[in-house]
N, C-alpha and C. Protein backbone atom coordinates (compact mmCIF):
# COMPACT_ATOMS: atom_id res chain seq x y z
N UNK A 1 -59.91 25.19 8.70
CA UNK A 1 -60.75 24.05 9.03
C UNK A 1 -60.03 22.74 8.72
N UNK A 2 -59.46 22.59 7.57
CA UNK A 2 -58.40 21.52 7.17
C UNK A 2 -57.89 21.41 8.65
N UNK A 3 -57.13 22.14 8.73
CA UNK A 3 -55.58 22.11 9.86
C UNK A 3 -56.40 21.42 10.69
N UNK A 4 -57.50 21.95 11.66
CA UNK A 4 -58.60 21.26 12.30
C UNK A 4 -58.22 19.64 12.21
N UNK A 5 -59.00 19.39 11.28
CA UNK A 5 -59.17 18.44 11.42
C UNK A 5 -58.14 17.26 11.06
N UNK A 6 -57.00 18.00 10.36
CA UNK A 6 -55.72 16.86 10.51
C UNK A 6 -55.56 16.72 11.51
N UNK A 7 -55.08 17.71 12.83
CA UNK A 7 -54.65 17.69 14.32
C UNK A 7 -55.86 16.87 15.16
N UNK A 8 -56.60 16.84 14.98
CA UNK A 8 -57.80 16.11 15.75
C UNK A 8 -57.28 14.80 14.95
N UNK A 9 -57.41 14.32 13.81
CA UNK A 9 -56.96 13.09 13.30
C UNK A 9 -56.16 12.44 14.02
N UNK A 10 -54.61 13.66 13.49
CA UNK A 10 -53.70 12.96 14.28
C UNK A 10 -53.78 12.50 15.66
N UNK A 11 -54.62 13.31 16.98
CA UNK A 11 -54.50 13.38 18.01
C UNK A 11 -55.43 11.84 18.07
N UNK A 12 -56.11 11.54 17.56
CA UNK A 12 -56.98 10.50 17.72
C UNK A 12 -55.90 9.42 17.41
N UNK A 13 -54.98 9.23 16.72
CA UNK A 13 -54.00 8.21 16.24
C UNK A 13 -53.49 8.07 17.19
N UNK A 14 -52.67 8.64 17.58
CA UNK A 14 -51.62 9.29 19.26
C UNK A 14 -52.26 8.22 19.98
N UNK A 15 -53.33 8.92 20.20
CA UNK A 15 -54.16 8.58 21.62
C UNK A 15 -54.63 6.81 21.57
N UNK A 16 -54.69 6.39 20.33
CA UNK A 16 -54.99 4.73 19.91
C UNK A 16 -53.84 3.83 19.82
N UNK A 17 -52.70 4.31 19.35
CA UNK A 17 -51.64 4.28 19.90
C UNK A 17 -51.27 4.15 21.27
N UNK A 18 -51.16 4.66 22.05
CA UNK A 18 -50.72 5.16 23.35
C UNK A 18 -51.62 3.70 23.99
N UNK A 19 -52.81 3.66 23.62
CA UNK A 19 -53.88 3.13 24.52
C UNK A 19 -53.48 1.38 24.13
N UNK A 20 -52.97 1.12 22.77
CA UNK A 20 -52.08 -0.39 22.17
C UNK A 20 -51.17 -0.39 23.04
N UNK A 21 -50.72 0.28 22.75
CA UNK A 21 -49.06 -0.01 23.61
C UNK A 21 -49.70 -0.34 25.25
N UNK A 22 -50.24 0.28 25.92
CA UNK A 22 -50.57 0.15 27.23
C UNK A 22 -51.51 -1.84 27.26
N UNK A 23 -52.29 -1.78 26.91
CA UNK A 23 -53.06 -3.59 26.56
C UNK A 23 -52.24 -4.00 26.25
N UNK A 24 -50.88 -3.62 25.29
CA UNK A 24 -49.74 -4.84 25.30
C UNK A 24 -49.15 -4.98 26.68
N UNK A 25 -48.42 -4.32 27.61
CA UNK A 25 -47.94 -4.64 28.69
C UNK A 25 -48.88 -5.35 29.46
N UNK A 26 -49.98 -4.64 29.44
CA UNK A 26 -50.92 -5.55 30.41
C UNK A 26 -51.20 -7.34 30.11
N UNK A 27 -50.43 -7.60 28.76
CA UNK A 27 -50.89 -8.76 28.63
C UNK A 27 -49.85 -9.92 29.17
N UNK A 28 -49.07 -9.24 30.04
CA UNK A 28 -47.64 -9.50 30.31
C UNK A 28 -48.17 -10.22 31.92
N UNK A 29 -47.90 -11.62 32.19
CA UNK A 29 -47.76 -11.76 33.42
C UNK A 29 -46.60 -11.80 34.31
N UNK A 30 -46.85 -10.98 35.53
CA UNK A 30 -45.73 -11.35 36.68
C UNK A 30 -45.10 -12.46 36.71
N UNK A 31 -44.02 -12.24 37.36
CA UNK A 31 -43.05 -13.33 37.58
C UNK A 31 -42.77 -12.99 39.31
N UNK A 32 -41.77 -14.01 39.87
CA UNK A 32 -41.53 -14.38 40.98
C UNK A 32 -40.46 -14.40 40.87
N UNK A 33 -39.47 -13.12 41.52
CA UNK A 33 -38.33 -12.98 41.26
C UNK A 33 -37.29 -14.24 41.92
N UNK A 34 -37.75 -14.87 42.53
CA UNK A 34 -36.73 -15.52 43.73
C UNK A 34 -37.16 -17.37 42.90
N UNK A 35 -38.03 -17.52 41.84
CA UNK A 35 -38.66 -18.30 41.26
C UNK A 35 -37.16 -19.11 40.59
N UNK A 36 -36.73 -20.40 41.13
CA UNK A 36 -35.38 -20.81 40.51
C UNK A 36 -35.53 -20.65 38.93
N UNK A 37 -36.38 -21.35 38.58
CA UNK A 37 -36.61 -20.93 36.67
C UNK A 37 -36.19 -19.56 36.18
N UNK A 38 -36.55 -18.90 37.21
CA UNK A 38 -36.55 -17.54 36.93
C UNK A 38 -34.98 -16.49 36.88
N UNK A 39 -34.74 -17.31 37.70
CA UNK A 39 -33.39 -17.09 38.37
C UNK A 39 -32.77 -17.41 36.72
N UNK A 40 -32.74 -19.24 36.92
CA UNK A 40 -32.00 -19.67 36.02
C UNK A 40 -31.61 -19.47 33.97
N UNK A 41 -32.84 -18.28 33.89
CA UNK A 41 -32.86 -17.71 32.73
C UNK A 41 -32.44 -16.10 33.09
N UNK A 42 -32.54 -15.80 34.02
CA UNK A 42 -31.40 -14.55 34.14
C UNK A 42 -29.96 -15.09 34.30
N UNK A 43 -29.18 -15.71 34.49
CA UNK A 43 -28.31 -16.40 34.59
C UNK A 43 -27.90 -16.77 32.98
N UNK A 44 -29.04 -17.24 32.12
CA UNK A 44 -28.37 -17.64 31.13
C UNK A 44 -28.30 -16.21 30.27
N UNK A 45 -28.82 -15.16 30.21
CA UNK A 45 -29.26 -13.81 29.74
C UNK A 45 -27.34 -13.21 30.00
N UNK A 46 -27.11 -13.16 31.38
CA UNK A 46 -25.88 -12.66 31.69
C UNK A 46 -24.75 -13.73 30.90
N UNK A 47 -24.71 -14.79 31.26
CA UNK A 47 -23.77 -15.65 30.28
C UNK A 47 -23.81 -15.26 29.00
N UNK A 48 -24.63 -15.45 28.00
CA UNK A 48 -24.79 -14.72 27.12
C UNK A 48 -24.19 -13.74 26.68
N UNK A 49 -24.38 -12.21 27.25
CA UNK A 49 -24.47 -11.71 26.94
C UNK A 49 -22.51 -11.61 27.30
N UNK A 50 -22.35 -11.86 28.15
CA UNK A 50 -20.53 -12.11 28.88
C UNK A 50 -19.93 -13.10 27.67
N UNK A 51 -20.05 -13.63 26.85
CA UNK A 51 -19.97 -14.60 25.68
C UNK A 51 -20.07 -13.46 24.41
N UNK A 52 -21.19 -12.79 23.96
CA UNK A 52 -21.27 -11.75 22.88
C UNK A 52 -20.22 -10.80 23.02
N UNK A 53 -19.87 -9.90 23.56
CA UNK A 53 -19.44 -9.05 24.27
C UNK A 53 -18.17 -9.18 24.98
N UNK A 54 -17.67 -10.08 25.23
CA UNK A 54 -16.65 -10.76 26.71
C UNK A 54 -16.29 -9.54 27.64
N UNK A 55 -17.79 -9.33 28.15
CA UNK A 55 -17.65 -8.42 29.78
C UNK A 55 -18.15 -9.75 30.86
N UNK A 56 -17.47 -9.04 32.11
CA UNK A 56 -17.63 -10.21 33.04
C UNK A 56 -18.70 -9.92 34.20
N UNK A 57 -19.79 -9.21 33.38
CA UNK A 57 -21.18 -9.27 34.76
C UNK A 57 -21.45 -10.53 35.52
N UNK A 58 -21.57 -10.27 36.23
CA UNK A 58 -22.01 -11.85 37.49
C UNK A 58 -23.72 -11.18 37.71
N UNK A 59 -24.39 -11.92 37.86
CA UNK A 59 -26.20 -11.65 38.30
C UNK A 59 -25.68 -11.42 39.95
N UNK A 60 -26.39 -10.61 40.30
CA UNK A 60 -26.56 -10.17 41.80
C UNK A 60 -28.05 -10.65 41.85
N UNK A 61 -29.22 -10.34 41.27
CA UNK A 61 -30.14 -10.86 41.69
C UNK A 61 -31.86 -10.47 40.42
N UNK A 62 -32.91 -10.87 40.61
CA UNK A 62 -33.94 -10.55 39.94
C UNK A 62 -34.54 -9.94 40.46
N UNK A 63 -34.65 -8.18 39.72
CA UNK A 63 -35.22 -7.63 40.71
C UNK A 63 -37.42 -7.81 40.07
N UNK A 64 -37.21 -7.89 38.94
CA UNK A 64 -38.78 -8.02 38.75
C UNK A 64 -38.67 -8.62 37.15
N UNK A 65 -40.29 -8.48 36.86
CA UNK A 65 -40.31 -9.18 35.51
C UNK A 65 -41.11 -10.10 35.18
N UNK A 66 -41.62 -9.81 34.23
CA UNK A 66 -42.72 -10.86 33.30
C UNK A 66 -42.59 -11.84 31.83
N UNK A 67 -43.48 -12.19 31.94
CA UNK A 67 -43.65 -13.09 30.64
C UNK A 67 -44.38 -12.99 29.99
N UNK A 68 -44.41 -13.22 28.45
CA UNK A 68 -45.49 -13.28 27.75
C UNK A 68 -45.37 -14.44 26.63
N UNK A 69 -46.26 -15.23 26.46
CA UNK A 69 -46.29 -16.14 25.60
C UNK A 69 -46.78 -15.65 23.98
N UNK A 70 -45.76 -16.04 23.13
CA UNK A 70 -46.04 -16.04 21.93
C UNK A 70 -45.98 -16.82 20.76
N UNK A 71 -46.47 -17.19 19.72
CA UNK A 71 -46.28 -18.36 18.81
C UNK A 71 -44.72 -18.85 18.74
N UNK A 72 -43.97 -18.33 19.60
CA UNK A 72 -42.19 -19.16 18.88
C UNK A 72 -42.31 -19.41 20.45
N UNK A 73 -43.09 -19.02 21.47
CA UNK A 73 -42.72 -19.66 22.89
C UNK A 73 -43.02 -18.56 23.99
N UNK A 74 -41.99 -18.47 25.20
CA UNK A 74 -42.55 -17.62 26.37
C UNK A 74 -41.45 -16.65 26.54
N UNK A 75 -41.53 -15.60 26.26
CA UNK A 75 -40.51 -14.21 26.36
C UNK A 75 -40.44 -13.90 27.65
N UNK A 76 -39.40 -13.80 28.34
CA UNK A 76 -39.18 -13.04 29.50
C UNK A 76 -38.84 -11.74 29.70
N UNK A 77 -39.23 -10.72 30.17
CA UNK A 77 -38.62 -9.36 30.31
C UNK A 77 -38.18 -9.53 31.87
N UNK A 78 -36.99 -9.64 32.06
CA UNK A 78 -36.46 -9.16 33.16
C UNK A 78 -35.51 -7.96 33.71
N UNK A 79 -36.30 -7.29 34.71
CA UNK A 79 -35.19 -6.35 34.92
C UNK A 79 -34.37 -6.98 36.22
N UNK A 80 -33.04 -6.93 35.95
CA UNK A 80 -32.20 -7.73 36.57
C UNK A 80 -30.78 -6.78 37.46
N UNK A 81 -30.33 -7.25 38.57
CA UNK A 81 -29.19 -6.13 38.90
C UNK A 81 -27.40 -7.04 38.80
N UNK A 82 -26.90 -6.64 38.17
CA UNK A 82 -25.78 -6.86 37.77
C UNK A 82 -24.41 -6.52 38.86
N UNK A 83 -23.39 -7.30 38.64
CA UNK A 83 -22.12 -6.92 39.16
C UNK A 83 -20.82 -6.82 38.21
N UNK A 84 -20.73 -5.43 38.11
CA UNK A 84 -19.14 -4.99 37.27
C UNK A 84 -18.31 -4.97 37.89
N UNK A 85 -16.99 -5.41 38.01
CA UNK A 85 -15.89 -5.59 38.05
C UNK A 85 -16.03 -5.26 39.87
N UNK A 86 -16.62 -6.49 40.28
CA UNK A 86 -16.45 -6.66 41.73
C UNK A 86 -17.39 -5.12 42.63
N UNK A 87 -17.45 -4.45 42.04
CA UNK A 87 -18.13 -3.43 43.31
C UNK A 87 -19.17 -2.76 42.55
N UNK A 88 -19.42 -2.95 40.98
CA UNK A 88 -19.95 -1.37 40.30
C UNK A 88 -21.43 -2.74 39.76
N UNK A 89 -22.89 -1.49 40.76
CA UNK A 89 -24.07 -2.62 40.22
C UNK A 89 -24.73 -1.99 39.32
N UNK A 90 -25.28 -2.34 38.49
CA UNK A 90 -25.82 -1.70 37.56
C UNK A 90 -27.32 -2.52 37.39
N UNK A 91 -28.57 -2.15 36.92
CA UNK A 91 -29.58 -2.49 36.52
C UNK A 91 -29.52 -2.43 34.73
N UNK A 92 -29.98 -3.63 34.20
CA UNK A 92 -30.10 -4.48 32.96
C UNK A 92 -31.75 -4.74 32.92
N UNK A 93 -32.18 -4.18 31.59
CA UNK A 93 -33.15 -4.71 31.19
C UNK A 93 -33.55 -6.12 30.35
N UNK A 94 -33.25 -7.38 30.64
CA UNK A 94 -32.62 -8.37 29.13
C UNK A 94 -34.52 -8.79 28.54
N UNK A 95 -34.46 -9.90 27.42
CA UNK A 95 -35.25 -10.32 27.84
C UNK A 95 -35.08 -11.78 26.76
N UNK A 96 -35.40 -12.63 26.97
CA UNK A 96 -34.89 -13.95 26.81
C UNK A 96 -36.14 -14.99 26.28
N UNK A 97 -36.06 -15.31 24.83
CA UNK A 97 -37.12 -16.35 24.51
C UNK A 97 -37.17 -17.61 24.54
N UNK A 98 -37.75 -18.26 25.41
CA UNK A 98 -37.92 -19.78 25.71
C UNK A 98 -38.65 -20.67 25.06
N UNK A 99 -37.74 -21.70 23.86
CA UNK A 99 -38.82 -22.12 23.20
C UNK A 99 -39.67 -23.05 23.49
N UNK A 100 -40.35 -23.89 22.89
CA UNK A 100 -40.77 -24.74 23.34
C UNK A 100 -40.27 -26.07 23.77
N UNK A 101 -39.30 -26.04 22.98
CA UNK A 101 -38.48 -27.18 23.50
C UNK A 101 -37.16 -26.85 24.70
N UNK A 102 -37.21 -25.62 24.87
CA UNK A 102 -36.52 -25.95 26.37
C UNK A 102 -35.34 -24.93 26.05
N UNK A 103 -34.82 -24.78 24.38
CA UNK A 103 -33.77 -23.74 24.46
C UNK A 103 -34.18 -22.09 24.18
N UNK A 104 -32.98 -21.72 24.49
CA UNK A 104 -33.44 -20.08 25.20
C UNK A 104 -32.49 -19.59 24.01
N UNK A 105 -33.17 -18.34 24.05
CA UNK A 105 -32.39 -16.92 23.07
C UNK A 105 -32.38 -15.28 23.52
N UNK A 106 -31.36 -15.16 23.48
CA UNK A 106 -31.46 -13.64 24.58
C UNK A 106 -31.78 -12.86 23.06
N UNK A 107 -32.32 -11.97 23.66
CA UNK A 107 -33.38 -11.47 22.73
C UNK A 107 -32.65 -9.62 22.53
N UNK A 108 -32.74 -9.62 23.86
CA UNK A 108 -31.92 -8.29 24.32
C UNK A 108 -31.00 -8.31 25.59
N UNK A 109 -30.64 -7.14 25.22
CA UNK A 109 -29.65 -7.04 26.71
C UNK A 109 -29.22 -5.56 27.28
N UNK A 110 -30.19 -4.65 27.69
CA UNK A 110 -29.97 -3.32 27.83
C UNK A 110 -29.29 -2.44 29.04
């Protein structure tokens, strides 16, 4: 009966869990991939990250991606498509915090 009711516990945690994580994305608004702003912070994400690192990705383009505003400013998640060494594209997850005053911080770069 114990065992019972740990596994039902747990399963109830799981499941409250699962159901957080899901209302967090949703609190995420779309973006407009072709949006110059939008552009222009994938752009600084790849610089960046070509600066940390010294690889030479060039942005090919935005393929999607949202924002979410939080007390230090507006986070971008973009998934973005990349160019390696002239022919090889790869998809990048970055995502880049915009503060309020206008400067940016790549946050990630996957």
């Amino acid at each position: 009966m114990a065992t019972f009711v740990l596994l039902t516990s747990l399963s109830i945690l799981v499941i409250a869990f699962i159901c957080s994580s899901t209302m967090r994305v949703l609190d995420e608004t779309p973006i407009d991939p072709n949006d110059p702003e939008v552009v222009k912070i994938a752009k600084f994400a790849v610089d960046e990250r070509n600066k940390q690192v010294r690889t030479k990705f060039e942005l090919e383009k935005v393929n999607a991606g949202g924002t979410e505003t939080i007390p230090d400013g507006t986070v971008y998640q973009l998934n973005i498509s990349v160019i390696e060494s002239e022919v090889y594209f790869t998809t990048r997850l970055v995502a880049v915090l915009v503060h309020p005053d206008g400067s940016k911080e790549l946050m990630s770069f996957d």
